[in-house]
Protein backbone atom coordinates (compact mmCIF):
# COMPACT_ATOMS: atom_id res chain seq x y z
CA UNK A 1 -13.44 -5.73 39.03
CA UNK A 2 -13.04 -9.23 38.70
CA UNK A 3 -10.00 -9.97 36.38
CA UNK A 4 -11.65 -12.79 34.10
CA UNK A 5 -14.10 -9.97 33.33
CA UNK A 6 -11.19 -6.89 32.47
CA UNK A 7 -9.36 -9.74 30.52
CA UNK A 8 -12.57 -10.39 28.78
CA UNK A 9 -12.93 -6.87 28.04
CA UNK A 10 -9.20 -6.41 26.63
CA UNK A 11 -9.94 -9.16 24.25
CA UNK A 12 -12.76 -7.68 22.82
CA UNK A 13 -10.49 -4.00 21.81
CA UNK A 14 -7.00 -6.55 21.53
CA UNK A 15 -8.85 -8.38 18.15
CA UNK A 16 -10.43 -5.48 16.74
CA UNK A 17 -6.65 -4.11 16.60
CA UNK A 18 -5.94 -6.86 15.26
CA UNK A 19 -8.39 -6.97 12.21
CA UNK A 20 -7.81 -3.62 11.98
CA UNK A 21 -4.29 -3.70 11.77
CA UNK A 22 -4.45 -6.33 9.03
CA UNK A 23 -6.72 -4.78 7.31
CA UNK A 24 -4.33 -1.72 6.99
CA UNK A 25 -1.38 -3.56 6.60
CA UNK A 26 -2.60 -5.33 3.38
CA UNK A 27 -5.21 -2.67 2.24
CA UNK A 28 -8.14 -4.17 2.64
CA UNK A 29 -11.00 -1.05 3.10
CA UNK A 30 -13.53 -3.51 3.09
CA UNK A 31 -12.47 -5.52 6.30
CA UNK A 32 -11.25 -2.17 7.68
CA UNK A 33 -14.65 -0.79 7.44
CA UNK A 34 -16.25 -3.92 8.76
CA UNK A 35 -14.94 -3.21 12.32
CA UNK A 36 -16.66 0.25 12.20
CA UNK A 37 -19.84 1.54 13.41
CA UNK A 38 -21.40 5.02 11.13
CA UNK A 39 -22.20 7.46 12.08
CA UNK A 40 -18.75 8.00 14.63
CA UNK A 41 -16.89 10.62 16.10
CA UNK A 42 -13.35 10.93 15.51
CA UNK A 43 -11.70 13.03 17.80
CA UNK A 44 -7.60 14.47 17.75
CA UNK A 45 -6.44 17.91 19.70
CA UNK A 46 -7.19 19.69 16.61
CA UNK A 47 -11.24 19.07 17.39
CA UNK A 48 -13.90 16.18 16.19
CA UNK A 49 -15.10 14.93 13.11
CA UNK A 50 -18.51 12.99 12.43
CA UNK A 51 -17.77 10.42 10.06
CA UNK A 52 -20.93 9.98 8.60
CA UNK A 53 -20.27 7.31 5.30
CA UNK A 54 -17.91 4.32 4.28
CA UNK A 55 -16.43 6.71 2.00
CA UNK A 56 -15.71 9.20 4.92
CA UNK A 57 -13.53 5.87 6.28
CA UNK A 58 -12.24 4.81 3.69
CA UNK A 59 -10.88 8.47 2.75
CA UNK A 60 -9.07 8.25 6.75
CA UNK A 61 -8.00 4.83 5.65
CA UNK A 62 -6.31 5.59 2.92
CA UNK A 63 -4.89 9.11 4.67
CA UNK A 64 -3.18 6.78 7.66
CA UNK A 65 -1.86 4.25 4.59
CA UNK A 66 0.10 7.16 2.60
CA UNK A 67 1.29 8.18 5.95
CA UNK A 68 2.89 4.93 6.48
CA UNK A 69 4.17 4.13 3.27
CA UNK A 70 5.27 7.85 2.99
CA UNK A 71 7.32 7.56 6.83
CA UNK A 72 8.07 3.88 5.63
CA UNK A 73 6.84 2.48 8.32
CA UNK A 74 7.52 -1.21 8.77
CA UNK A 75 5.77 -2.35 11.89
CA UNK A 76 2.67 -0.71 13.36
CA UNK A 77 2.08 -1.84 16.94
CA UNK A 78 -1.20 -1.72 18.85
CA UNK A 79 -1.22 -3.00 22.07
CA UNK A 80 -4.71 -1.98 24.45
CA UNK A 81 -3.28 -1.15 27.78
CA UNK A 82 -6.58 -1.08 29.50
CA UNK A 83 -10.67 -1.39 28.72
CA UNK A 84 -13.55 -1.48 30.92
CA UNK A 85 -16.72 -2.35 30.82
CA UNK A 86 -19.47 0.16 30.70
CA UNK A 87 -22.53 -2.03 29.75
CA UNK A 88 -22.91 -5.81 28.61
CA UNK A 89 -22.39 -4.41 25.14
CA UNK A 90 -20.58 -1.23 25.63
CA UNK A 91 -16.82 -1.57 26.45
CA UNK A 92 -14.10 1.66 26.94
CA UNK A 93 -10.81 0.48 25.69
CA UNK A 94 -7.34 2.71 25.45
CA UNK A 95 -5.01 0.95 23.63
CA UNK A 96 -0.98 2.61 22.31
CA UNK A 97 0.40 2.59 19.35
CA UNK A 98 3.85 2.45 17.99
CA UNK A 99 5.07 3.12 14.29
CA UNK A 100 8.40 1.79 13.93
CA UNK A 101 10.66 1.84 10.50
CA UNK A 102 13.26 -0.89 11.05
CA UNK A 103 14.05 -0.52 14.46
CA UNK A 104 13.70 3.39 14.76
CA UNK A 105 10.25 5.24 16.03
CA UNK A 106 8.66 6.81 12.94
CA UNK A 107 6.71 9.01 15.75
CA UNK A 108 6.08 9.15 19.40
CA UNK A 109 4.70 5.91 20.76
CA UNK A 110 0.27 7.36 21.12
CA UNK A 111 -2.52 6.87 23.44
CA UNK A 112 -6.00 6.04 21.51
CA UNK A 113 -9.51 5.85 23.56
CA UNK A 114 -12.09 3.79 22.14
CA UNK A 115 -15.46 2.75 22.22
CA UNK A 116 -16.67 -0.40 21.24
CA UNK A 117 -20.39 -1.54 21.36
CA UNK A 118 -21.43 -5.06 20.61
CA UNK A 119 -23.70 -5.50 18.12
CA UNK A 120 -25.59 -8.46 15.84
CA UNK A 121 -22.43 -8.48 13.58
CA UNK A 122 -20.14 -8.57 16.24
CA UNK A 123 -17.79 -5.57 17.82
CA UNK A 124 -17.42 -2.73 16.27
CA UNK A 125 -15.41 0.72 17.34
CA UNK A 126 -18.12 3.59 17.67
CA UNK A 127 -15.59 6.65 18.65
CA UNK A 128 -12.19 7.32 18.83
CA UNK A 129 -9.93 9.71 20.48
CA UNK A 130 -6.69 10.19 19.59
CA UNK A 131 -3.97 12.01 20.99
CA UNK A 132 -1.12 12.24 18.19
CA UNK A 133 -0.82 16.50 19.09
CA UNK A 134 2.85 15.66 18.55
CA UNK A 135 2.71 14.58 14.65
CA UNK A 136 1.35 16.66 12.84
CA UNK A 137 1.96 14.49 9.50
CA UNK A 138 -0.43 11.65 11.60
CA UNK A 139 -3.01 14.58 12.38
CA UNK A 140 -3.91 15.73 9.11
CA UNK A 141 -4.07 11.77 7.78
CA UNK A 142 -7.21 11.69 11.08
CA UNK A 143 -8.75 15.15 9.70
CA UNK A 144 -7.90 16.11 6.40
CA UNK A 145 -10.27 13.60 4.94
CA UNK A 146 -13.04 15.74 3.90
CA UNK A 147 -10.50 17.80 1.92
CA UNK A 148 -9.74 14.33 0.17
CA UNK A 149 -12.86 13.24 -0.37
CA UNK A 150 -14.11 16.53 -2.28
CA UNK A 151 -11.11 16.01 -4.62
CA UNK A 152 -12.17 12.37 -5.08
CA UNK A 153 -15.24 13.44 -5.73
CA UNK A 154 -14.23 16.30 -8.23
CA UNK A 155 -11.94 14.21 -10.97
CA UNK A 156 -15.28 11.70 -10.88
């Protein structure tokens, strides 16, 4: 594959870690959501979830924030360590993650496989695999969010 074009590709899953990652570093659900497509698949060793509203995300969202805050994390790195193009609008990316507090691992650095898909907004992730088998803090913030979002929706 010509490398202009796997470059190209890289860019497209290096700044929706990006706007991700801001989005979770300062809180913002809104822009967080905004790089998602719904109906997705989230998948993890423990088996997949369909996330079929905002609220679904924003339930994960939240999960993977009192993780962080809970591990004190201080710097989440996402780096994509390979994507390829599947389509003109349809682009596999795998991309690692590190959660670091100060200068010690909170967890073991993670592989994540993504697919993005162009669309008139711009990118947007469609599924995710993760493979975090080895924290299982980081596993139930991926799928314990229907268990959240019943008890959100029972105090309203």
């Amino acid at each position: 594959m010509d490398a202009d074009v796997e470059n190209a590709a890289v860019a497209v899953s290096e700044e929706l870690l990006e706007r991700t990652g801001d989005a979770i570093a300062s809180g913002d659900g809104d822009a967080f959501a905004a790089c998602f497509l719904l109906p997705q698949t989230i998948e993890t060793p423990e088996g997949a979830a369909k996330l079929e509203t905002k609220r679904d995300l924003l339930s994960i969202f939240e999960n993977v924030r009192r993780y962080m805050r809970e591990r004190n994390v201080t710097l989440m790195e996402r780096h994509c360590v390979g994507a390829t193009w599947l389509s003109k609008d349809i682009v596999e990316a795998t991309h690692v993650s590190r959660y670091l507090s100060g200068a010690s691992l909170v967890q073991e650095p993670f592989l994540a496989i993504s697919l993005l898909k162009r669309t008139p907004t711009g990118w947007k992730i469609a599924d995710t695999k993760y493979d975090v088998s080895d924290s299982p803090g980081h596993l139930r913030a991926l799928t314990k969010w229907r268990e959240a979002t019943a008890l959100e929706a029972d105090r309203v």
